[in-house]
N, C-alpha and C. Protein backbone atom coordinates (compact mmCIF):
# COMPACT_ATOMS: atom_id res chain seq x y z
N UNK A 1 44.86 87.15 151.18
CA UNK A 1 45.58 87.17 152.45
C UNK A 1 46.33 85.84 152.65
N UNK A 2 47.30 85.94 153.48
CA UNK A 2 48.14 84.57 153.44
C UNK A 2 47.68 84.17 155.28
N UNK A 3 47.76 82.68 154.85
CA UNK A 3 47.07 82.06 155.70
C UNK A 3 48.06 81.09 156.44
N UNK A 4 47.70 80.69 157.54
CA UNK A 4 48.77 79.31 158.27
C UNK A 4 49.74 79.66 158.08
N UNK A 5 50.55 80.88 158.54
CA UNK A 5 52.05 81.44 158.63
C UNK A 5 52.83 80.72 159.02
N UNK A 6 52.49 80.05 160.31
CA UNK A 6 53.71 78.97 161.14
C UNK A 6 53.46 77.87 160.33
N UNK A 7 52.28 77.16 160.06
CA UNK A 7 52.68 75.87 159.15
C UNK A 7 53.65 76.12 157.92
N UNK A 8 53.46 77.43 156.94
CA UNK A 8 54.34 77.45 155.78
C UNK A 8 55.85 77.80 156.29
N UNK A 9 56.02 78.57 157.32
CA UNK A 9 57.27 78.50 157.58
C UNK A 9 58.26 77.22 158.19
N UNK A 10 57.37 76.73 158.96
CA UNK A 10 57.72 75.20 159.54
C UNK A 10 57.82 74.29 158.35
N UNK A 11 56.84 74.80 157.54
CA UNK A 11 56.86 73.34 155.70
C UNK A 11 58.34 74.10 155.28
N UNK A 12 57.95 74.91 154.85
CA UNK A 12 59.50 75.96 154.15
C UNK A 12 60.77 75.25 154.46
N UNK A 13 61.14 75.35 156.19
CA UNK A 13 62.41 75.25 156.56
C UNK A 13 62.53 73.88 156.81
N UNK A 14 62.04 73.10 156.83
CA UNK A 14 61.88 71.41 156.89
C UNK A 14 62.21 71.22 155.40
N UNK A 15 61.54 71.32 154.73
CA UNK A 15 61.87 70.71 153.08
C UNK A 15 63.33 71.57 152.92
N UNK A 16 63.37 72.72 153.52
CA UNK A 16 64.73 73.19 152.61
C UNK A 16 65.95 72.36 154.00
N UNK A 17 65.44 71.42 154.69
CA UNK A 17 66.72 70.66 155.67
C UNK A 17 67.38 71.93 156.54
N UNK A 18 66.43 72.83 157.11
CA UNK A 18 67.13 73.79 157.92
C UNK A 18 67.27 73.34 159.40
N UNK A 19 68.52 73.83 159.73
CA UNK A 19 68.46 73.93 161.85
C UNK A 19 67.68 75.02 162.10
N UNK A 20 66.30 74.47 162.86
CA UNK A 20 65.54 75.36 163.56
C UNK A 20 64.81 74.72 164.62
N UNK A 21 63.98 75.77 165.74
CA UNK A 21 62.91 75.37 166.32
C UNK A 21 61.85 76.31 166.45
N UNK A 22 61.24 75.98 166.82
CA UNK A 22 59.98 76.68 167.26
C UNK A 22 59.73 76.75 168.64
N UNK A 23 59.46 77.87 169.17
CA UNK A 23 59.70 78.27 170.48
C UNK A 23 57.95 78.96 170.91
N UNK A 24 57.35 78.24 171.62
CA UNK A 24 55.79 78.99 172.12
C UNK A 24 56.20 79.88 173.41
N UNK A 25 55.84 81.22 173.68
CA UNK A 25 55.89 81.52 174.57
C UNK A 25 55.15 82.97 174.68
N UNK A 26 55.22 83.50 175.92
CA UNK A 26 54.11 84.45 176.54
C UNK A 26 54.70 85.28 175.15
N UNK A 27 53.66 86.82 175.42
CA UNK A 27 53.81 87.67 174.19
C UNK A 27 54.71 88.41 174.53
N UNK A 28 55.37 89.23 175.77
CA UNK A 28 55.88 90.16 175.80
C UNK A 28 55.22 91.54 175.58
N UNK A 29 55.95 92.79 175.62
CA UNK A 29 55.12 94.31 175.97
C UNK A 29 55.25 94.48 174.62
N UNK A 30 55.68 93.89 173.14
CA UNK A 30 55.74 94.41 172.41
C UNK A 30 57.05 95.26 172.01
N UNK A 31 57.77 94.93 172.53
CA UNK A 31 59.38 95.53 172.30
C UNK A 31 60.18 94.36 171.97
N UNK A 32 61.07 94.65 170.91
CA UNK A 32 62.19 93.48 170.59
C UNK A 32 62.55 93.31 171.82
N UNK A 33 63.35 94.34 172.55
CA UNK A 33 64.10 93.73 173.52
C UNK A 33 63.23 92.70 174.27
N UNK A 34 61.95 93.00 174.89
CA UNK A 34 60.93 92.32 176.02
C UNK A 34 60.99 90.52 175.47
N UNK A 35 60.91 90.55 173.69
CA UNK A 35 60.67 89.18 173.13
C UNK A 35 61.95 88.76 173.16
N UNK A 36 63.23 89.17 172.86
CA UNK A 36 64.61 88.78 173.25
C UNK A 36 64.83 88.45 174.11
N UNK A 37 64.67 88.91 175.62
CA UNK A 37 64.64 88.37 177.08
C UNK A 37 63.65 87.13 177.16
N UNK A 38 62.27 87.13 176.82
CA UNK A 38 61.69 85.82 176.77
C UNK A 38 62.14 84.77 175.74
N UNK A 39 62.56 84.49 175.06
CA UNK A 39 63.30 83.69 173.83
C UNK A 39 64.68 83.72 174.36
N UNK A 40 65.03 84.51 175.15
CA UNK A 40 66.75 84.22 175.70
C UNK A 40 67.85 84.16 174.71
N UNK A 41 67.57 85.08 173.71
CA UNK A 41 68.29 85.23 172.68
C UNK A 41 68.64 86.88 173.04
N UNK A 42 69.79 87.30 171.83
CA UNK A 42 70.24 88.57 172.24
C UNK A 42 69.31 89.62 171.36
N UNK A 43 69.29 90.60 171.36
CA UNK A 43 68.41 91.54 171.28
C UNK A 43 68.45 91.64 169.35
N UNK A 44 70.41 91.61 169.06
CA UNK A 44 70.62 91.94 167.67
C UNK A 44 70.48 90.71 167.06
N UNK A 45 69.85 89.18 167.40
CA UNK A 45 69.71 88.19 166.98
C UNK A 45 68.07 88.24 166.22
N UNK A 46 67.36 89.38 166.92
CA UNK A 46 66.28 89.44 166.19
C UNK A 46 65.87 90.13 164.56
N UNK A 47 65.56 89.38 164.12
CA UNK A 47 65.18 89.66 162.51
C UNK A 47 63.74 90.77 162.49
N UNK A 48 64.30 91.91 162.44
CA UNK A 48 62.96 92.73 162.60
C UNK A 48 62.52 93.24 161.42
N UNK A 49 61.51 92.79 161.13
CA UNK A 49 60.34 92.48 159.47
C UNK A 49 59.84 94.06 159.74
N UNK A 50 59.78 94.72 158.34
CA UNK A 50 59.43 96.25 158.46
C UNK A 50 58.69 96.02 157.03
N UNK A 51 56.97 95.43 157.15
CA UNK A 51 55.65 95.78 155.97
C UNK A 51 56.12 97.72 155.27
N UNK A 52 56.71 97.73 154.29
CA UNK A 52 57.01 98.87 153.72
C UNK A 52 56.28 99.62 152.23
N UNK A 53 55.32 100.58 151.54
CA UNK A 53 55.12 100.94 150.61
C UNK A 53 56.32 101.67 150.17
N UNK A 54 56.29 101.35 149.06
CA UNK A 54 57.84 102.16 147.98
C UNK A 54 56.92 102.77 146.95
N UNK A 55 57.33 104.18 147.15
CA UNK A 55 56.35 105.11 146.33
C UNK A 55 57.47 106.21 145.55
N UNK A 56 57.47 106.47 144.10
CA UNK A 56 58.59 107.55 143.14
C UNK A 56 58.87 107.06 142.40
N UNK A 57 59.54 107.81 141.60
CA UNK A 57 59.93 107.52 139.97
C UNK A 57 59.34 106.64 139.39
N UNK A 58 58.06 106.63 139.66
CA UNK A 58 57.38 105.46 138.93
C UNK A 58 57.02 103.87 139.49
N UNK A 59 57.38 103.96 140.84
CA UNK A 59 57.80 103.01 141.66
C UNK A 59 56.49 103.11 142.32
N UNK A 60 55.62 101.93 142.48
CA UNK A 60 54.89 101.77 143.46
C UNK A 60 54.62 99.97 143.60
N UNK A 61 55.22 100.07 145.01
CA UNK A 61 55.21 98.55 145.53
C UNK A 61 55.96 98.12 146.74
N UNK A 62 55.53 97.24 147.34
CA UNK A 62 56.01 96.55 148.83
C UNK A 62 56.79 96.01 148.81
N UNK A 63 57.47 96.39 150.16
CA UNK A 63 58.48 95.96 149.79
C UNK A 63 58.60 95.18 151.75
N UNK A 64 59.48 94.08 152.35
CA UNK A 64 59.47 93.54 153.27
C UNK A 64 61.17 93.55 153.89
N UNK A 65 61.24 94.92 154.26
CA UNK A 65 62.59 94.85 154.91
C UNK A 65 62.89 94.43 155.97
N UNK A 66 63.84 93.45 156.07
CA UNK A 66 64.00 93.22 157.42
C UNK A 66 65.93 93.70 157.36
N UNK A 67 65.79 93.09 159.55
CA UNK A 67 67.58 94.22 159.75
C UNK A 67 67.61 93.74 160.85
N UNK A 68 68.77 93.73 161.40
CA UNK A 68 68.84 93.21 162.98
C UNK A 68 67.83 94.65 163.84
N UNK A 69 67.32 93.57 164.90
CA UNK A 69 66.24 94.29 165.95
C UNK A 69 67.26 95.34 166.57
N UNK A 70 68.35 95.72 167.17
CA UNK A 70 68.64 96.41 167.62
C UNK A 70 69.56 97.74 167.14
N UNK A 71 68.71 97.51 165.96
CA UNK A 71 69.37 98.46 164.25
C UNK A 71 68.32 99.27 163.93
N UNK A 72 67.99 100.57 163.30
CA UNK A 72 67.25 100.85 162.71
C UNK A 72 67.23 101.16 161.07
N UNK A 73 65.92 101.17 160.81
CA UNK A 73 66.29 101.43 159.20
C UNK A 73 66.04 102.71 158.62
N UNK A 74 66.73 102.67 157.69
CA UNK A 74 66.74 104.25 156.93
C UNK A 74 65.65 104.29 156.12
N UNK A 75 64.62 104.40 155.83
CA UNK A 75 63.48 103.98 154.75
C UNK A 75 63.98 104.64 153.69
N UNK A 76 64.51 106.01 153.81
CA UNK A 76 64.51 106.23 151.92
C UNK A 76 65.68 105.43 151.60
N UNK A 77 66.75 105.29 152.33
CA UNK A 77 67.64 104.08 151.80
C UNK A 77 66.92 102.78 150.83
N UNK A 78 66.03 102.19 152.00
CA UNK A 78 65.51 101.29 151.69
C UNK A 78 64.17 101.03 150.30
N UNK A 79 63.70 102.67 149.88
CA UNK A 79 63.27 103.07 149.09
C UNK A 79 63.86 102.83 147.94
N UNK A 80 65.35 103.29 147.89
CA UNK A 80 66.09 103.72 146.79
C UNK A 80 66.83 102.39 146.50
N UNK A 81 67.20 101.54 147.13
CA UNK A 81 66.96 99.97 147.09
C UNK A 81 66.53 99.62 146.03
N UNK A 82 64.94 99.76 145.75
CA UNK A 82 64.47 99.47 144.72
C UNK A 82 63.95 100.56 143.71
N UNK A 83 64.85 101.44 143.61
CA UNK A 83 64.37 102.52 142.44
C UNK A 83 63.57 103.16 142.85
N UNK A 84 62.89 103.39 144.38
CA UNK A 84 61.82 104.66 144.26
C UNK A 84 62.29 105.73 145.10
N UNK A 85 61.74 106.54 145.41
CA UNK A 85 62.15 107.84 146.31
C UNK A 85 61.87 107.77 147.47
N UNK A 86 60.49 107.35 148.51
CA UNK A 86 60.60 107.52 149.63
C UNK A 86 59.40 105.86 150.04
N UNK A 87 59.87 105.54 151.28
CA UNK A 87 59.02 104.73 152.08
C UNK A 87 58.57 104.90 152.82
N UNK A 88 57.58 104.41 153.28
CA UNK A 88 56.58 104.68 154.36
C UNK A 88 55.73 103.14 154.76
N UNK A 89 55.47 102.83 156.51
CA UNK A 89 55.97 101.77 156.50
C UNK A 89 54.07 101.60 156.63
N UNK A 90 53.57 100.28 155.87
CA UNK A 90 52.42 100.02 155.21
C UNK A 90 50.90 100.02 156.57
N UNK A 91 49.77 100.30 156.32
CA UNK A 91 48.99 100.64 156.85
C UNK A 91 48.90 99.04 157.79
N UNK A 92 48.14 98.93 159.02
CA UNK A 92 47.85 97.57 159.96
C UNK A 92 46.71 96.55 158.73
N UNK A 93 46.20 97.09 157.78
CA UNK A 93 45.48 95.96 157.09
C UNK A 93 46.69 95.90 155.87
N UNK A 94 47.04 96.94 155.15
CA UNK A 94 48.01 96.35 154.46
C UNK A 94 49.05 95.36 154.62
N UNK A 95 49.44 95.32 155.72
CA UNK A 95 50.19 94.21 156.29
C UNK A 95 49.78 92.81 156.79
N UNK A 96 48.75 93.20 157.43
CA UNK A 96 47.78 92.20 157.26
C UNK A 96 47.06 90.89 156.08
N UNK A 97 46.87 92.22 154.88
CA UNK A 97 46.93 91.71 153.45
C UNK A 97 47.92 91.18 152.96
N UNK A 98 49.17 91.68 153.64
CA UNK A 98 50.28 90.95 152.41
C UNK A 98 51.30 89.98 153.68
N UNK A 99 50.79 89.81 154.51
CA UNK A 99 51.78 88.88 155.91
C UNK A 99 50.57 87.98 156.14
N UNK A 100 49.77 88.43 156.79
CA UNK A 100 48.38 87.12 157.37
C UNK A 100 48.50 87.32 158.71
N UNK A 101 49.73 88.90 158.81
CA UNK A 101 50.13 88.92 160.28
C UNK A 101 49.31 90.07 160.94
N UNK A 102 49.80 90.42 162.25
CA UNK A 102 49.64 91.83 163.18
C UNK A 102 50.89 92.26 162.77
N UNK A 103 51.03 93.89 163.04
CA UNK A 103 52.14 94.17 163.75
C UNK A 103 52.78 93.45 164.69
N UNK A 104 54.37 93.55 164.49
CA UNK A 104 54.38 92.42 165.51
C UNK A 104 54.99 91.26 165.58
N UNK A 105 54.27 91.01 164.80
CA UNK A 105 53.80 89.21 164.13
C UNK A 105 54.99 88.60 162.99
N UNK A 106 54.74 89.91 162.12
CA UNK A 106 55.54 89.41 160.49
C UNK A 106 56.88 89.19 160.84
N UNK A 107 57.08 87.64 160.44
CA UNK A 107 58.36 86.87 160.35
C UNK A 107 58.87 87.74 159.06
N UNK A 108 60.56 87.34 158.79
CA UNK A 108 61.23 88.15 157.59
C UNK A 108 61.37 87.23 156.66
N UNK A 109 60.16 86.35 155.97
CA UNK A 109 59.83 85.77 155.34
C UNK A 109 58.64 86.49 153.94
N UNK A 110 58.41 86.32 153.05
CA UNK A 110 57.34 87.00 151.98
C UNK A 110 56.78 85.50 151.63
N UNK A 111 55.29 85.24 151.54
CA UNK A 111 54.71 84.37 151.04
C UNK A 111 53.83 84.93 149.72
N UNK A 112 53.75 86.44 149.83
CA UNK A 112 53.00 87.20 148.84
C UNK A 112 53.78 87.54 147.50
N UNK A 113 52.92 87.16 146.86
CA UNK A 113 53.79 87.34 145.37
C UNK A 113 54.61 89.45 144.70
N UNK A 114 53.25 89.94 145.80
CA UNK A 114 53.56 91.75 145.61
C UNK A 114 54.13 91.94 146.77
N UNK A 115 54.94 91.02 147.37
CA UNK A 115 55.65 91.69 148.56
C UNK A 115 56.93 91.08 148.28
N UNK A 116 58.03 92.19 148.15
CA UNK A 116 59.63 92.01 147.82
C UNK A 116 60.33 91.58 149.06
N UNK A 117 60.98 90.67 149.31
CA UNK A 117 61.77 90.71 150.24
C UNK A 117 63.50 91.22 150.42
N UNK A 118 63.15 92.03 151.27
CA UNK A 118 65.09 92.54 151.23
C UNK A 118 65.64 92.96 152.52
N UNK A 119 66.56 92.27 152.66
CA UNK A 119 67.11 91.58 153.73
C UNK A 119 68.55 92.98 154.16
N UNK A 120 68.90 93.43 154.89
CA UNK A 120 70.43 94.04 155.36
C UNK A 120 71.25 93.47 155.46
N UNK A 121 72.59 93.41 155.20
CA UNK A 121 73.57 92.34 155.01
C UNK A 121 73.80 92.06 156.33
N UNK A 122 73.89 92.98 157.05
CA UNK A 122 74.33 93.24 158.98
C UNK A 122 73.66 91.72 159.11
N UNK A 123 72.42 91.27 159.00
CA UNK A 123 71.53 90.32 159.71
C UNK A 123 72.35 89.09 159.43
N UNK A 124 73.43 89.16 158.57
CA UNK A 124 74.07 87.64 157.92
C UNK A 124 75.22 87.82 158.62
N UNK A 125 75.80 88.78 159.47
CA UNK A 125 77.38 88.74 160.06
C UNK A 125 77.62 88.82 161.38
N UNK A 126 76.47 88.81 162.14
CA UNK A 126 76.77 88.96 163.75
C UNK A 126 76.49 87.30 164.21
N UNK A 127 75.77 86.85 163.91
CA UNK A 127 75.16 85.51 164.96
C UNK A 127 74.71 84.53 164.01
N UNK A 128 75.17 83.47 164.84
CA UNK A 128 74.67 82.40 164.08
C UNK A 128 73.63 81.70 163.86
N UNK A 129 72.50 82.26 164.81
CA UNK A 129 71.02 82.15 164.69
C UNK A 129 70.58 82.97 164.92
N UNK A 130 68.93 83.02 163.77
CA UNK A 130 68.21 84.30 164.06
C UNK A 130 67.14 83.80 164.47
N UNK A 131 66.76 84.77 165.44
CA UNK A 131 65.44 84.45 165.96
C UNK A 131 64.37 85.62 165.44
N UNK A 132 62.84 85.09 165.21
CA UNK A 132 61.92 86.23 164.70
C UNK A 132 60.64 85.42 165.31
N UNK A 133 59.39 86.50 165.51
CA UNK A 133 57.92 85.71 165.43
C UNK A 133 57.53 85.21 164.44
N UNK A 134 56.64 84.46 164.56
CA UNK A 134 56.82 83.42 163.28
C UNK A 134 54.94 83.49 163.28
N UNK A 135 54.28 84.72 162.89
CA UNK A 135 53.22 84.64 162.36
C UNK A 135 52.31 85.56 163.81
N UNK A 136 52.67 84.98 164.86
CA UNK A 136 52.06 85.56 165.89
C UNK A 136 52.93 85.98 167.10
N UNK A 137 52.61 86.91 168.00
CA UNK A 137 53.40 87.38 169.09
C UNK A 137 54.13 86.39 170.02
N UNK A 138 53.46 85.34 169.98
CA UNK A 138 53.54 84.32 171.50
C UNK A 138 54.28 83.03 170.59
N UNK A 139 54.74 83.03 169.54
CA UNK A 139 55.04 82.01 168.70
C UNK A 139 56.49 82.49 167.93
N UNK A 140 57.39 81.97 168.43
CA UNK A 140 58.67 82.04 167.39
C UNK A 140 59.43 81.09 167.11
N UNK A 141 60.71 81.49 166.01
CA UNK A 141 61.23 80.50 165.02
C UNK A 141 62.69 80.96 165.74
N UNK A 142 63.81 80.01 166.19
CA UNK A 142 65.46 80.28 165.92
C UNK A 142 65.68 79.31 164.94
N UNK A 143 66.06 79.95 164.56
CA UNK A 143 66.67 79.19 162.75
C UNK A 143 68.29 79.41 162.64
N UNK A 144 69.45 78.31 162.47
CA UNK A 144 70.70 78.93 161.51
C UNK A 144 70.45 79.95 160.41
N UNK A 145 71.28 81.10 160.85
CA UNK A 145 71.45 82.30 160.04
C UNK A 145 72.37 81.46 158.39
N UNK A 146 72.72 80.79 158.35
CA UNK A 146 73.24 80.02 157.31
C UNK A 146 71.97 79.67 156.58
N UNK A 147 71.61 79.07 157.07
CA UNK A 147 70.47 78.28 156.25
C UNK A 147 68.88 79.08 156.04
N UNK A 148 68.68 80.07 156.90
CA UNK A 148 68.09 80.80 156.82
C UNK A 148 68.19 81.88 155.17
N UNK A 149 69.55 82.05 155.33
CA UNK A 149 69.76 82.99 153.91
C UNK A 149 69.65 82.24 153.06
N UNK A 150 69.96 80.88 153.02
CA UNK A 150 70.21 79.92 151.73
C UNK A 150 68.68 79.55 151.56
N UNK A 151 67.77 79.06 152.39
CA UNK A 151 66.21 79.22 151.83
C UNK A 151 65.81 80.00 150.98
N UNK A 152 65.80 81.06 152.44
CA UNK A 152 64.82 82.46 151.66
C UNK A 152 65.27 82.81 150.47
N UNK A 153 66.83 83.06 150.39
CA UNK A 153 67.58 83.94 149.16
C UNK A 153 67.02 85.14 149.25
N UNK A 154 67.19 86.32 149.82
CA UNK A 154 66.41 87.51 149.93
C UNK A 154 67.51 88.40 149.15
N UNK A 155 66.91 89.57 148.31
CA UNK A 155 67.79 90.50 147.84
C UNK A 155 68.33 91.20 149.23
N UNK A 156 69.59 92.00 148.84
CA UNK A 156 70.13 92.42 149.55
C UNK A 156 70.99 93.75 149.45
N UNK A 157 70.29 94.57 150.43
CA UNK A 157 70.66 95.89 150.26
C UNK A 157 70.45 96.76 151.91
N UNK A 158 72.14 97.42 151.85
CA UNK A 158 71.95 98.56 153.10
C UNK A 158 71.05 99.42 153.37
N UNK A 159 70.73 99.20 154.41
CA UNK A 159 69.62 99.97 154.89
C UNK A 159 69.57 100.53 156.15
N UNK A 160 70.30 100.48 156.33
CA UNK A 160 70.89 100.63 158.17
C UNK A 160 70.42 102.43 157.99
N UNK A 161 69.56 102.85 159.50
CA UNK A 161 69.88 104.25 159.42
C UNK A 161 71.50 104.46 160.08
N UNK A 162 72.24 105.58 159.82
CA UNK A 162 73.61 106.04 160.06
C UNK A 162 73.59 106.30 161.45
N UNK A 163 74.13 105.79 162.56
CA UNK A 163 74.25 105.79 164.10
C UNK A 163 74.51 107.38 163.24
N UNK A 164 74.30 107.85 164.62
CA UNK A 164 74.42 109.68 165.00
C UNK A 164 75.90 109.98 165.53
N UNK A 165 76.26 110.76 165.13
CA UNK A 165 78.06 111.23 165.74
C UNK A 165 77.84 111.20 166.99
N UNK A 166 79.16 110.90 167.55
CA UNK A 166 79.02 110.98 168.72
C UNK A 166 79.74 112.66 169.18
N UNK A 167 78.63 113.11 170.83
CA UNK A 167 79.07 114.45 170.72
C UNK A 167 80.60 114.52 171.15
N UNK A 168 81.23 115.55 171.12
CA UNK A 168 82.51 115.98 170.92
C UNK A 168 82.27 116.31 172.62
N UNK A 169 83.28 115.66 173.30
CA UNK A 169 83.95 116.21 174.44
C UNK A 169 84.24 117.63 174.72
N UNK A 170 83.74 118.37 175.54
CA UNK A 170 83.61 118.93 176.14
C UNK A 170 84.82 119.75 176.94
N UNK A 171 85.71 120.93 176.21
CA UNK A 171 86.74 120.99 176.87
C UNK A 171 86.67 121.84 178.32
């Protein structure tokens, strides 16, 4: 299990010379938006970490998608990402096992050697800082979205689910 989440992320982005802070505050209801309004950041500024199993063609392994918070993801997209057929997003101890987190919790960071990180391109073109929890609910990171990508280096692949048509007017 990975341990001291906020210290390795705080060591991480210090040695790699990143703009960030660390922000303590209440937990919120558990909704991006609720932690966006307390952090006073915008809703699509949030980096939302999705603990994922990738299961097909021979494919079995974790994978750590993250995407802007006010986006959703396509999982078999995000499946086929890495060569397998379908995802399914990992049990509360599996995540546990491979973050050190809750639900919740997991920053869009991988400290686990069996956990892939892969990032949506969307998260690199709207804002210039991202904000995420950084290990626990009541604890977060705004970091430059610049320097953020240039740390981590996360693979990168669409994953966006497809907004829904919009309905046809009504004659």
């Amino acid at each position: 299990m990975i341990d001291n989440v906020l210290e390795r992320l705080t060591t991480l982005f210090t040695e790699g010379g990143a703009r960030f802070r660390v922000l303590h505050h209440e937990a919120g209801d558990r909704t991006s938006q609720s932690v966006a309004d307390i952090r006073g950041t915008e809703l699509g500024q949030g980096a939302k970490a999705l603990c994922c199993t990738v299961k097909g063609n021979g494919v079995k392994m974790h994978v750590l998608g993250v995407l802007p918070a006010d986006m959703q993801a396509d999982l078999s997209k995000l499946a086929a990402a890495v060569g397998g057929r379908r995802a399914s997003l990992a049990s509360p101890d599996e995540v546990m096992e491979l973050t050190g987190c809750i639900f919740g919790a997991v920053p869009p960071v991988s400290f686990h050697p069996d956990l892939t990180l892969i990032c949506d391109p969307t998260l690199f073109t709207r804002y210039d800082e991202l904000a995420f929890n950084a290990g626990a609910r009541d604890v977060s990171i705004i970091i430059s979205t610049e320097d953020f990508k240039r740390i981590v280096a996360p693979r990168i692949a669409d994953f966006l689910r497809d907004a829904a048509p919009a309905e046809a007017p009504k004659a």
